[in-house]
Every structure is written in structure tokens, then in C-alpha cells.
PDB file of N, CA and C in Angstrom:
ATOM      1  N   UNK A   1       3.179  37.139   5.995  1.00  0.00           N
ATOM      2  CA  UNK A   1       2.829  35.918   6.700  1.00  0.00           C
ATOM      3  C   UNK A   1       2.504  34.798   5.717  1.00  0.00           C
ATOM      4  N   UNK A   2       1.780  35.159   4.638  1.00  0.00           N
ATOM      5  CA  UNK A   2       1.031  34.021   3.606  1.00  0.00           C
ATOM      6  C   UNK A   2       2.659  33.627   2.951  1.00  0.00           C
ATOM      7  N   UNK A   3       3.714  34.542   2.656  1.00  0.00           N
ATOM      8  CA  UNK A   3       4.805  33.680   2.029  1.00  0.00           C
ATOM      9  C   UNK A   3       5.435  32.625   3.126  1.00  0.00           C
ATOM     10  N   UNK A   4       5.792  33.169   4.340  1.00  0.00           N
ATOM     11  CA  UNK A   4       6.448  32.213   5.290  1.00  0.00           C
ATOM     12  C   UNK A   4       5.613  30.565   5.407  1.00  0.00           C
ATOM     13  N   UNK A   5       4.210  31.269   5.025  1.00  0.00           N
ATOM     14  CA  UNK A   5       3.356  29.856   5.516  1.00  0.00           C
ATOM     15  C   UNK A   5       3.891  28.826   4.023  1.00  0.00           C
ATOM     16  N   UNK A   6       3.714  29.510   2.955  1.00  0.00           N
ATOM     17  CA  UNK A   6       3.808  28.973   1.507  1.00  0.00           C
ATOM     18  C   UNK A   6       5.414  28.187   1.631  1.00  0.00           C
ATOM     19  N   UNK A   7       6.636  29.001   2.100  1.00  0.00           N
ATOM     20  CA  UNK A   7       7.983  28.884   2.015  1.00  0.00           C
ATOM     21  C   UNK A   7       7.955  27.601   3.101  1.00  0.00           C
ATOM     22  N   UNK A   8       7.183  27.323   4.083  1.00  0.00           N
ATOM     23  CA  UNK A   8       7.453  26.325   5.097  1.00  0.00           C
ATOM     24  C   UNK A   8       7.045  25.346   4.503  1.00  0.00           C
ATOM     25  N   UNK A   9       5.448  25.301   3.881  1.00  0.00           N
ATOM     26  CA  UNK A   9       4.885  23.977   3.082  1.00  0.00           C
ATOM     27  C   UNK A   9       5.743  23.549   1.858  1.00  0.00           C
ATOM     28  N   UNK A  10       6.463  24.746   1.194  1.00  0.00           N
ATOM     29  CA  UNK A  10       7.101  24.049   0.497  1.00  0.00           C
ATOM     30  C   UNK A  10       8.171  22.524   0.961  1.00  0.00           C
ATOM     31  N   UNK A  11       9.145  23.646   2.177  1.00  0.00           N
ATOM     32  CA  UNK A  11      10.117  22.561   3.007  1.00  0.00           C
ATOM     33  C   UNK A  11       9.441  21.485   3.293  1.00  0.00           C
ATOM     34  N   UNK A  12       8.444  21.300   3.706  1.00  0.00           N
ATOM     35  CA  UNK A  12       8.281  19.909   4.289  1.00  0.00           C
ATOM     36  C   UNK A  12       7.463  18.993   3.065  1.00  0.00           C
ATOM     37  N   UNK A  13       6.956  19.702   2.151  1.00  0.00           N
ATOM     38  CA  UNK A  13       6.766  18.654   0.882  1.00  0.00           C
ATOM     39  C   UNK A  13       8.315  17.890   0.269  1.00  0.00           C
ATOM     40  N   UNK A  14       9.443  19.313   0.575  1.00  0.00           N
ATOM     41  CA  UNK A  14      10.814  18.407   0.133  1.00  0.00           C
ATOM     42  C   UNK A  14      11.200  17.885   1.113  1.00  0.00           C
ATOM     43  N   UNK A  15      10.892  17.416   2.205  1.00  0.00           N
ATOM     44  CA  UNK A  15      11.650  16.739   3.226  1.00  0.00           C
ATOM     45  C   UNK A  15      10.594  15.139   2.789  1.00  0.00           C
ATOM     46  N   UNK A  16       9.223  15.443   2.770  1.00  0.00           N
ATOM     47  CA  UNK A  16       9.014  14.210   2.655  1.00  0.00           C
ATOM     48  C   UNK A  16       8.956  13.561   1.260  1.00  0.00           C
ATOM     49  N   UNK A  17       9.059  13.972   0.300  1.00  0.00           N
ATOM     50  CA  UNK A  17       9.829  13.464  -0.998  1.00  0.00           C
ATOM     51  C   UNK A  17      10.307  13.072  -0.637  1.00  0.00           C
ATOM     52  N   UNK A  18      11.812  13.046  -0.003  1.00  0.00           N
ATOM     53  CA  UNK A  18      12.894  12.623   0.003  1.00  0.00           C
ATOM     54  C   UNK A  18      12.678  11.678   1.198  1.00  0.00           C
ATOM     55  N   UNK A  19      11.971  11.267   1.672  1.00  0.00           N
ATOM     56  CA  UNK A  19      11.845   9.841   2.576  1.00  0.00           C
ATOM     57  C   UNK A  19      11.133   8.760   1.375  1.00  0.00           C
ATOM     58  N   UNK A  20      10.156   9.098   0.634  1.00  0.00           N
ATOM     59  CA  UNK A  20       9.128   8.288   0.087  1.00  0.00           C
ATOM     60  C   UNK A  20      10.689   7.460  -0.770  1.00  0.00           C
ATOM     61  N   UNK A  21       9.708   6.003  -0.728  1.00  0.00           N
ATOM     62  CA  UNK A  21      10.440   4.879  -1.184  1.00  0.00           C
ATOM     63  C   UNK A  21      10.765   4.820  -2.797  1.00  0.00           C
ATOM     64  N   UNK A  22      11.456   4.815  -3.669  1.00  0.00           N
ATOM     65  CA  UNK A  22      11.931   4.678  -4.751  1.00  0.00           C
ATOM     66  C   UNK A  22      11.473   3.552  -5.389  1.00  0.00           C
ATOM     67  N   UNK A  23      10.976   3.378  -6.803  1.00  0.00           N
ATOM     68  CA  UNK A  23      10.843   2.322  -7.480  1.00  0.00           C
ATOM     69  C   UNK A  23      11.220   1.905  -8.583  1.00  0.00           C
ATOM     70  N   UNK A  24      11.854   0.994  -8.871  1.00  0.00           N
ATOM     71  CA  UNK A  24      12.615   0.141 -10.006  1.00  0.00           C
ATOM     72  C   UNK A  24      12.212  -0.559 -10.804  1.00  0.00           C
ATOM     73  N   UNK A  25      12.383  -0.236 -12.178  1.00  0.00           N
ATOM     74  CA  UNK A  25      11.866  -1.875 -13.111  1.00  0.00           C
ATOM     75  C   UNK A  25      12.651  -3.134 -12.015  1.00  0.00           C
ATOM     76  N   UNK A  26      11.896  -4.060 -12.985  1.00  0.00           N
ATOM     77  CA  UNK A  26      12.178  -5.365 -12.427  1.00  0.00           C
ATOM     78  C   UNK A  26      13.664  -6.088 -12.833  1.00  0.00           C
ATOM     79  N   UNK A  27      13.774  -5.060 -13.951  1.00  0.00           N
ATOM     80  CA  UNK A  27      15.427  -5.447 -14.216  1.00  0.00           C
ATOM     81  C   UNK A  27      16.215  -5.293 -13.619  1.00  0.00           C
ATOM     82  N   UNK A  28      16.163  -3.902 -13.034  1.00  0.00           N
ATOM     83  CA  UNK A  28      17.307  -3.460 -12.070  1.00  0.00           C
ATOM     84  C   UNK A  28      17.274  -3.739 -10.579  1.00  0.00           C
ATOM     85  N   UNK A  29      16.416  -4.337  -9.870  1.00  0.00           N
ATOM     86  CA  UNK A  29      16.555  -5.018  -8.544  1.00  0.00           C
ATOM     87  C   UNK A  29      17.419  -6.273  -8.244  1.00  0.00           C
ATOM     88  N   UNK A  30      18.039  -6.288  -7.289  1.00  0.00           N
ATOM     89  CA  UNK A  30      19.066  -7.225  -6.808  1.00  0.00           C
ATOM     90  C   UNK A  30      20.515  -6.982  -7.632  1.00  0.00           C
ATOM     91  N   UNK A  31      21.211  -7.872  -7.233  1.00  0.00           N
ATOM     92  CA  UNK A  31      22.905  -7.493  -7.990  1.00  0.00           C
ATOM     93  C   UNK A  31      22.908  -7.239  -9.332  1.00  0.00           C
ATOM     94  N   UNK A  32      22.009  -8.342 -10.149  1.00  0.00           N
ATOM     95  CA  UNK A  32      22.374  -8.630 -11.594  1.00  0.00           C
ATOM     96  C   UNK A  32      20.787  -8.366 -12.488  1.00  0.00           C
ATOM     97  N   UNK A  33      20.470  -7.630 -13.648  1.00  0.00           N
ATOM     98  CA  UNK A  33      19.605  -8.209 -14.370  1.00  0.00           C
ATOM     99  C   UNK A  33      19.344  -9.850 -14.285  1.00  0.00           C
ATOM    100  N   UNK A  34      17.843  -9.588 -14.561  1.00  0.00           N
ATOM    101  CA  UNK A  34      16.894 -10.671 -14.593  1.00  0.00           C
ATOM    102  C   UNK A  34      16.629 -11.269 -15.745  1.00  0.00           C
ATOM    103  N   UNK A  35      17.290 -10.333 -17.164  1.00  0.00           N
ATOM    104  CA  UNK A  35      16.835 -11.111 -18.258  1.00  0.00           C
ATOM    105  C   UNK A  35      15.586 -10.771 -19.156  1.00  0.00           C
ATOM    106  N   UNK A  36      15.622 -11.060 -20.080  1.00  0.00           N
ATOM    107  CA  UNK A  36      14.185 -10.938 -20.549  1.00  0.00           C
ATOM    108  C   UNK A  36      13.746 -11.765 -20.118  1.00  0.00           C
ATOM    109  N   UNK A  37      11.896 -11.546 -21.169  1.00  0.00           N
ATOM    110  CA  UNK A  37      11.007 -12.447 -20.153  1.00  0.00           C
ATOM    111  C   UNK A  37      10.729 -13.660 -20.916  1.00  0.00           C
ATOM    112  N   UNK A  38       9.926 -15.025 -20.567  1.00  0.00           N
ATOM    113  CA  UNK A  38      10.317 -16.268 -21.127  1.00  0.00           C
ATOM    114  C   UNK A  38       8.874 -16.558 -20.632  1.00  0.00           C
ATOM    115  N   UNK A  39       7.567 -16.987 -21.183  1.00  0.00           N
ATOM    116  CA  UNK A  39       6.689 -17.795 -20.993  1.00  0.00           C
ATOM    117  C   UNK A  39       5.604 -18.624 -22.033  1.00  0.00           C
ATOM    118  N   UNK A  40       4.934 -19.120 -21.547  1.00  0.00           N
ATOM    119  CA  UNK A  40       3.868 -20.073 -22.523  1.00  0.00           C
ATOM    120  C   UNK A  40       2.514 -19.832 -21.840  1.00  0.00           C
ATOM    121  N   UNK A  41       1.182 -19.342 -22.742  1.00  0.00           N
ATOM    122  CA  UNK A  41       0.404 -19.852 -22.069  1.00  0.00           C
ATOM    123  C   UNK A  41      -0.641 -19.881 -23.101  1.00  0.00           C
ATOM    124  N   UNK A  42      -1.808 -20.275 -22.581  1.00  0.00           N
ATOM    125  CA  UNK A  42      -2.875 -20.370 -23.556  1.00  0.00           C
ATOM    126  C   UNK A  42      -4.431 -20.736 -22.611  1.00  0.00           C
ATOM    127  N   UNK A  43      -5.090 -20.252 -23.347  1.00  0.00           N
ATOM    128  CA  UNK A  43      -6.717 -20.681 -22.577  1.00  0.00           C
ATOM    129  C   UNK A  43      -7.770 -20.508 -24.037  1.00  0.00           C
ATOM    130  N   UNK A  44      -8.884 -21.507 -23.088  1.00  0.00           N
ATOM    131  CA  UNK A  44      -9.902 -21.242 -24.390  1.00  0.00           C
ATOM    132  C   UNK A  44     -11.232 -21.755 -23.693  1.00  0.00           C
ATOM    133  N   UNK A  45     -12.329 -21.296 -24.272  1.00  0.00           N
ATOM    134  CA  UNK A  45     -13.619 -21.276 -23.782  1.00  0.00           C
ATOM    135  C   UNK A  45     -14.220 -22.322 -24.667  1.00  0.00           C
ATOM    136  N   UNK A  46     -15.232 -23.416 -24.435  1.00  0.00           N
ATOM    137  CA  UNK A  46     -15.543 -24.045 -25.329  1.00  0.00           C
ATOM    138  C   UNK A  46     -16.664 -24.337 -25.220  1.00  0.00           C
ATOM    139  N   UNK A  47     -18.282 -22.818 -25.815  1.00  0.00           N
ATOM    140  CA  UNK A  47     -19.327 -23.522 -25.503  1.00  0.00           C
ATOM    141  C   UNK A  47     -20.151 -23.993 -26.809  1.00  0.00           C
ATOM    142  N   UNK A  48     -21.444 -23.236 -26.887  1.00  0.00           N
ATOM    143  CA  UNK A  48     -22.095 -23.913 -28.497  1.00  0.00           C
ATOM    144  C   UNK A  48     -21.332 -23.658 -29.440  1.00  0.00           C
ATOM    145  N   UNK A  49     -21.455 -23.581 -30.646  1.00  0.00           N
ATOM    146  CA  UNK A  49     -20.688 -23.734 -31.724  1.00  0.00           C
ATOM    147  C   UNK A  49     -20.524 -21.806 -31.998  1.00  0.00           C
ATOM    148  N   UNK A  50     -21.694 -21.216 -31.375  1.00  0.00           N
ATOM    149  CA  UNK A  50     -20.993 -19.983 -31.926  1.00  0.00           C
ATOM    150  C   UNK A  50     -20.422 -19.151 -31.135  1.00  0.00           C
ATOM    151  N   UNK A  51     -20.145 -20.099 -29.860  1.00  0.00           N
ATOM    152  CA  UNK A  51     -19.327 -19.226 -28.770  1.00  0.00           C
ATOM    153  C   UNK A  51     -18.159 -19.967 -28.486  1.00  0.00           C
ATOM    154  N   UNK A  52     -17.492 -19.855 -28.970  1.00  0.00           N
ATOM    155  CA  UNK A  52     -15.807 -20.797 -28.671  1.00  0.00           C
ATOM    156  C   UNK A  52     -14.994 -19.523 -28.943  1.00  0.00           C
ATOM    157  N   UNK A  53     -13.587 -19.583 -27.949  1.00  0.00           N
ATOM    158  CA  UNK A  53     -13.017 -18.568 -28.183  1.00  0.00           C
ATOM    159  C   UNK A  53     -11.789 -18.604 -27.734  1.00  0.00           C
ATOM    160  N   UNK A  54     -10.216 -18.453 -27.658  1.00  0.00           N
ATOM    161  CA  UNK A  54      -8.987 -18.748 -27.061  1.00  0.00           C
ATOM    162  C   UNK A  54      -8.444 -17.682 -27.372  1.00  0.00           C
ATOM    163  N   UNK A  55      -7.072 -18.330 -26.786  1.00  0.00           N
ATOM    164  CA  UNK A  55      -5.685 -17.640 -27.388  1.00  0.00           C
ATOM    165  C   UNK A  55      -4.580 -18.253 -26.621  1.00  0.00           C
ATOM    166  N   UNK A  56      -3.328 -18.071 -27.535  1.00  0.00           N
ATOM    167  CA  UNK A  56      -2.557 -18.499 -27.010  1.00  0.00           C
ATOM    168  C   UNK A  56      -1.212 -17.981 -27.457  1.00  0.00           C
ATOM    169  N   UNK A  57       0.227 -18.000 -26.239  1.00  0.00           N
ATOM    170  CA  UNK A  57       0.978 -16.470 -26.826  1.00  0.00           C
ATOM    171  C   UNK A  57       2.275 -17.546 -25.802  1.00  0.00           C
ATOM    172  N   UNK A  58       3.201 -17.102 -26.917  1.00  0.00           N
ATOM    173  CA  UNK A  58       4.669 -17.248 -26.706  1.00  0.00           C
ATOM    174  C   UNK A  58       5.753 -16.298 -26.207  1.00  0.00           C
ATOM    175  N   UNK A  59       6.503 -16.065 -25.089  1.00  0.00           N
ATOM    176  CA  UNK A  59       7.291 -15.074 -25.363  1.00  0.00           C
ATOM    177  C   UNK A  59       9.109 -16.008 -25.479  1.00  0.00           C
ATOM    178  N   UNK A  60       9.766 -15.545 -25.815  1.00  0.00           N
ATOM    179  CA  UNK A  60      11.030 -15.971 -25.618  1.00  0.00           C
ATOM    180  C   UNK A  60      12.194 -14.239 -25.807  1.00  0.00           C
ATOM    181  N   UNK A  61      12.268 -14.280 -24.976  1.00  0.00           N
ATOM    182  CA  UNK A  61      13.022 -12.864 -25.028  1.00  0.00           C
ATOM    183  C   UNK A  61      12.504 -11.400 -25.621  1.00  0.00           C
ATOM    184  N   UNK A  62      12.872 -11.183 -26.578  1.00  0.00           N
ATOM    185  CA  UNK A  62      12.042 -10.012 -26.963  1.00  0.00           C
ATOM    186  C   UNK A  62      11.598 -10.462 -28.415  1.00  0.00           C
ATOM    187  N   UNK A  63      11.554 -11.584 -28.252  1.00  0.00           N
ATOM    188  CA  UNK A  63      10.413 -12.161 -29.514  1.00  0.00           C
ATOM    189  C   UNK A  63       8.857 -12.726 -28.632  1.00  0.00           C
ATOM    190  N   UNK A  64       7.814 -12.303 -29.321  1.00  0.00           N
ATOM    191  CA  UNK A  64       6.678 -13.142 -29.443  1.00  0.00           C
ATOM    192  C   UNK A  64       5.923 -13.177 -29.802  1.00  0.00           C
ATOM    193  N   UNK A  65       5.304 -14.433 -29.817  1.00  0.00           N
ATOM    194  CA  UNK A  65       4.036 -14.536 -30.725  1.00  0.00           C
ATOM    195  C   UNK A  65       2.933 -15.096 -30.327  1.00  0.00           C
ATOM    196  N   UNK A  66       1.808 -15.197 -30.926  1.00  0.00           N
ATOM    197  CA  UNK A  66       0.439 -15.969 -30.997  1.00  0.00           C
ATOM    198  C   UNK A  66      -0.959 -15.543 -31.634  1.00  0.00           C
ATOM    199  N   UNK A  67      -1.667 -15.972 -31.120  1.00  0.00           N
ATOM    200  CA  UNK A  67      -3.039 -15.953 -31.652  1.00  0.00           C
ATOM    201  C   UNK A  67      -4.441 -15.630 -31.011  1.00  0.00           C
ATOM    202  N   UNK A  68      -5.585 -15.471 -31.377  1.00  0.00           N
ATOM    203  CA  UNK A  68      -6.493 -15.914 -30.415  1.00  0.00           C
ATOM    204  C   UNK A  68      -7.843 -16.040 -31.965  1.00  0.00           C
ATOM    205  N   UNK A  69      -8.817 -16.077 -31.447  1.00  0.00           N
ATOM    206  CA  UNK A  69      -9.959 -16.540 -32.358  1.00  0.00           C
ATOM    207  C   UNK A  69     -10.862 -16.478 -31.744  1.00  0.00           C
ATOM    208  N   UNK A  70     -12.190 -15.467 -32.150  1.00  0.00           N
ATOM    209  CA  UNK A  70     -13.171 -15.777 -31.346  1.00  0.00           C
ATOM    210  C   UNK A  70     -14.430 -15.599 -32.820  1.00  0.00           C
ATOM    211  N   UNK A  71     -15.623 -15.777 -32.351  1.00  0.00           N
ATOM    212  CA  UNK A  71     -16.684 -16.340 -33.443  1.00  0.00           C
ATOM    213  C   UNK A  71     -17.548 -14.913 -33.273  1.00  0.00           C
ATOM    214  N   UNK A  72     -17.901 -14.418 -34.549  1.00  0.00           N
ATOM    215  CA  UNK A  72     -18.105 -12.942 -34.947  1.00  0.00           C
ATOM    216  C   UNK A  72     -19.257 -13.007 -35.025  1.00  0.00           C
ATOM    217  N   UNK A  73     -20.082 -12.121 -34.377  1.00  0.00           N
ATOM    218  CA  UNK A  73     -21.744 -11.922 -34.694  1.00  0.00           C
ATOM    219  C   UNK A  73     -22.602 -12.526 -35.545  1.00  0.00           C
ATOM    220  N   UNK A  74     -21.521 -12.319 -36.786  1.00  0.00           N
ATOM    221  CA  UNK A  74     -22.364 -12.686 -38.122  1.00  0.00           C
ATOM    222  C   UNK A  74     -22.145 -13.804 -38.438  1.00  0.00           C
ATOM    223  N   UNK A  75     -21.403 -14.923 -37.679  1.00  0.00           N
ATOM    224  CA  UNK A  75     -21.260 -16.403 -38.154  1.00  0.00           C
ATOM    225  C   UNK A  75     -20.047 -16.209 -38.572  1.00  0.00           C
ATOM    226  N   UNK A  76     -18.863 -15.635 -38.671  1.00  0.00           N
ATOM    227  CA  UNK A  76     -18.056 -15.804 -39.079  1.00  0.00           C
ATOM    228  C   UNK A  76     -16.680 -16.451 -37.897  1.00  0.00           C
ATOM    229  N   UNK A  77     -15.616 -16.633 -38.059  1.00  0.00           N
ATOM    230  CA  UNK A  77     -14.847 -17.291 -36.838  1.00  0.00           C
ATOM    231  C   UNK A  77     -13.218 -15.991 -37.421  1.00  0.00           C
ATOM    232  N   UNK A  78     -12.680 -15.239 -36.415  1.00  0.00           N
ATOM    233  CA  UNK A  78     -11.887 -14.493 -36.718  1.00  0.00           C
ATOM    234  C   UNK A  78     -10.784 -14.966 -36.013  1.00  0.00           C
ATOM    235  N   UNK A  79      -9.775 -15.254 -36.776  1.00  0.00           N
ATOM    236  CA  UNK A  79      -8.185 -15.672 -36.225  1.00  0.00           C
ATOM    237  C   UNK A  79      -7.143 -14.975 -36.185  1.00  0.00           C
ATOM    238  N   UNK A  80      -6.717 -14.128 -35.361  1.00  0.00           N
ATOM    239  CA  UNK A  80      -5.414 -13.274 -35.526  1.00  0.00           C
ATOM    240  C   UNK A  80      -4.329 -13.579 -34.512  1.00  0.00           C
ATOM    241  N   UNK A  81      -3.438 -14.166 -36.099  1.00  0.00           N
ATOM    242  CA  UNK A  81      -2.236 -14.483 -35.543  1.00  0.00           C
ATOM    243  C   UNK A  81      -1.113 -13.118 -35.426  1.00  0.00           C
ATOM    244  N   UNK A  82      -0.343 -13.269 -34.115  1.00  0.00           N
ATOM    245  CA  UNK A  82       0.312 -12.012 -34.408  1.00  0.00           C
ATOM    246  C   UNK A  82       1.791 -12.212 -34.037  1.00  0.00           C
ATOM    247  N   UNK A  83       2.543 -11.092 -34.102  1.00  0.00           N
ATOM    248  CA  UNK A  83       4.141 -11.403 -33.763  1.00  0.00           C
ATOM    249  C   UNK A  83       4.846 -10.083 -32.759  1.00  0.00           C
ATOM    250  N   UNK A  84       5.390  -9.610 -32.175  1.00  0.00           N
ATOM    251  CA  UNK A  84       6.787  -8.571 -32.084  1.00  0.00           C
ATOM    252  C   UNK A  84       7.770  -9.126 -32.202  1.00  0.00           C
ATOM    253  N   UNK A  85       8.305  -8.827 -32.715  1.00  0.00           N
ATOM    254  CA  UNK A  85      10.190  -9.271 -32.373  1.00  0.00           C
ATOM    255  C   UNK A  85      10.889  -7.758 -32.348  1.00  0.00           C
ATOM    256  N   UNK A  86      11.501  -7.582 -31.266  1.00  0.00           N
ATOM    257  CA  UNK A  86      12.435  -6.634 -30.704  1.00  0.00           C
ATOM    258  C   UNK A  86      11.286  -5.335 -30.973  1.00  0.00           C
ATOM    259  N   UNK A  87      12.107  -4.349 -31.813  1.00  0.00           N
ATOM    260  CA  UNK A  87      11.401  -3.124 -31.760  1.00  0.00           C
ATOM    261  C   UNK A  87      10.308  -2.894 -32.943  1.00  0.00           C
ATOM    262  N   UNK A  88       9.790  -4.269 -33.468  1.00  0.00           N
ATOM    263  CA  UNK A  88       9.430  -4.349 -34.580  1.00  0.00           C
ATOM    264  C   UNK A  88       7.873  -3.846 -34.449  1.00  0.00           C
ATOM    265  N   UNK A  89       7.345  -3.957 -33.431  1.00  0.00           N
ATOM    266  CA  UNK A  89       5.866  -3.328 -33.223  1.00  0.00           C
ATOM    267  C   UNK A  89       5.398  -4.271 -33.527  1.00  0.00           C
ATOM    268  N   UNK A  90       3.789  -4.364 -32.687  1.00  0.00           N
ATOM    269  CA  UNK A  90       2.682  -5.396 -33.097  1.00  0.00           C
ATOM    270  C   UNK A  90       2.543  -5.481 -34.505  1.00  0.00           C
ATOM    271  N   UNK A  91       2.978  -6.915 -34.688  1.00  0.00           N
ATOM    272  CA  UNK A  91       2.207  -7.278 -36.213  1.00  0.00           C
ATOM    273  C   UNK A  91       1.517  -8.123 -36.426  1.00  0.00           C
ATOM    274  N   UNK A  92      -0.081  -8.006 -37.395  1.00  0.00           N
ATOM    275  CA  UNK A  92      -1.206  -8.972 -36.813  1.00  0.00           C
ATOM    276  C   UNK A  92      -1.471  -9.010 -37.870  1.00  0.00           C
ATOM    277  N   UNK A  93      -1.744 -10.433 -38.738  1.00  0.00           N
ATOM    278  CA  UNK A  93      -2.734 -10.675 -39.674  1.00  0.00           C
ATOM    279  C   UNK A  93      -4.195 -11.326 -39.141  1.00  0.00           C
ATOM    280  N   UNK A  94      -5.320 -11.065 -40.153  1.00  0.00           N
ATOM    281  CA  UNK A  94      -6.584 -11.446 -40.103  1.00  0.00           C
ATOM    282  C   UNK A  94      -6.522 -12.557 -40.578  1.00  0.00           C
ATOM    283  N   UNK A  95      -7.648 -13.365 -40.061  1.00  0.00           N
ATOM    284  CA  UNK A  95      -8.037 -14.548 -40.865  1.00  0.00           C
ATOM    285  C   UNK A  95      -9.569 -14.703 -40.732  1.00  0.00           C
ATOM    286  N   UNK A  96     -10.429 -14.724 -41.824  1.00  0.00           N
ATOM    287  CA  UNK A  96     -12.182 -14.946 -41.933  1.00  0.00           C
ATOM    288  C   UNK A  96     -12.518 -16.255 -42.006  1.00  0.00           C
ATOM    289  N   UNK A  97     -12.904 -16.988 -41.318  1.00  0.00           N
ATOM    290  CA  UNK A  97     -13.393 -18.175 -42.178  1.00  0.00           C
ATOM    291  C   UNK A  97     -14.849 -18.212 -41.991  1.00  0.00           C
ATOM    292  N   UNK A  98     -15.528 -18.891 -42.965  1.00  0.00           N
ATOM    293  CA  UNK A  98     -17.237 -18.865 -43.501  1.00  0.00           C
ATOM    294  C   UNK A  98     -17.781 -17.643 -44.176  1.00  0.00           C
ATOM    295  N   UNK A  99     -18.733 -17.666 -44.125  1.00  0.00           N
ATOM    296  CA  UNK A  99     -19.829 -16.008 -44.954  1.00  0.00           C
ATOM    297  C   UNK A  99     -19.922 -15.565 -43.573  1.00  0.00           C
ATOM    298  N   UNK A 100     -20.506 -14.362 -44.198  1.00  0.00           N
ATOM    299  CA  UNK A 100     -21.104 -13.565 -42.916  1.00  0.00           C
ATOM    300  C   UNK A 100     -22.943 -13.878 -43.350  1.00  0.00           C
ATOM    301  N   UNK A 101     -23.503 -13.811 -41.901  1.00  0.00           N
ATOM    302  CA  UNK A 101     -24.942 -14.422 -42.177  1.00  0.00           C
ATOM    303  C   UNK A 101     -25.754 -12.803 -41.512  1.00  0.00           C
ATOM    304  N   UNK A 102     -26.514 -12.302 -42.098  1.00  0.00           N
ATOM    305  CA  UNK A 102     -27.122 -11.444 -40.913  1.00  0.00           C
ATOM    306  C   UNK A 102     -29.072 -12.175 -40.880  1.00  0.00           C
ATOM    307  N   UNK A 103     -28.887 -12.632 -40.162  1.00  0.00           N
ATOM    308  CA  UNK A 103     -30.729 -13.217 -39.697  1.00  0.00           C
ATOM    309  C   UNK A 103     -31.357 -12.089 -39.074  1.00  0.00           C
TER     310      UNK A 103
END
């Protein structure tokens, strides 16, 4: 009896698989690819001097780039600009500007 019950739940887990809706990248919906992706944006916070903070990022196909900067505990202001292009992987340089202060 316990296999027939097991052998039936199986069937109807494959019956309703096979209704549940299918999902697609965004490339492959409608007739034709969509393309890579293409945008601009940027934001930034601007309060006392040791809280300011942004970024801002480019894409144009399977290149992009940008930055952001925010102001480090110790008084310092950290800038990392970065890049991908194609399969090249995140690449990020640092940037320090001032001392570090610890009060």
C-alpha cells in the first residue's frame, strides 16, 4: 500500500511540474534579443564634512565603469574607481586621501 501511495505522489508531482510556468532571461523573450544593457546613473549624499558619500556607474554593453567614495572613520575619504569589460572581472583601484586621525 505505502508504494502505490509513494508511486501516485510521485505522478502528480510530474503532472504538476509540467503545468508550472517556465522562465527566461530577459534576452530570450519576444522574437529577437534585447541587446546588452546601456545605462547612466549616479547619486550622492551631501551632509557634514565627514559624511558625504556617492557613486556613480556607466554601463555600455558589456563594458562598465565607475566609482563611489565615501569618508572613513578615521578622517580619511576612500575613492574606488572601478571597471569590467566583457569577461574581464571586477577591477578596482583604491584611492586614500588625508591621514588617518584616531581621537
Amino acid at each position: 500500500m505505502t508504494c502505490k501511495i509513494l508511486l501516485l505522489a510521485g505522478l502528480v508531482a510530474l503532472a504538476t511540474a509540467a503545468k508550472l510556468p517556465s522562465f527566461r532571461s530577459p534576452l530570450q523573450v519576444g522574437s529577437g534579443e534585447l541587446g546588452p544593457s546601456q545605462y547612466k546613473f549616479n547619486w550622492s549624499v551631501h551632509g557634514d564634512d565627514d559624511n558625504s558619500f556617492g557613486q556613480q556607474e556607466v554601463r555600455d554593453g558589456y563594458h562598465t565603469q565607475g566609482s563611489y567614495s565615501v569618508h572613513l572613520p578615521d578622517g580619511r575619504l576612500l575613492t574606488v574607481t572601478y571597471y569590467v569589460d566583457g569577461d574581464s572581472g571586477f577591477v578596482a583601484e583604491l584611492n586614500y586621501e588625508g591621514e588617518a586621525r584616531y581621537d
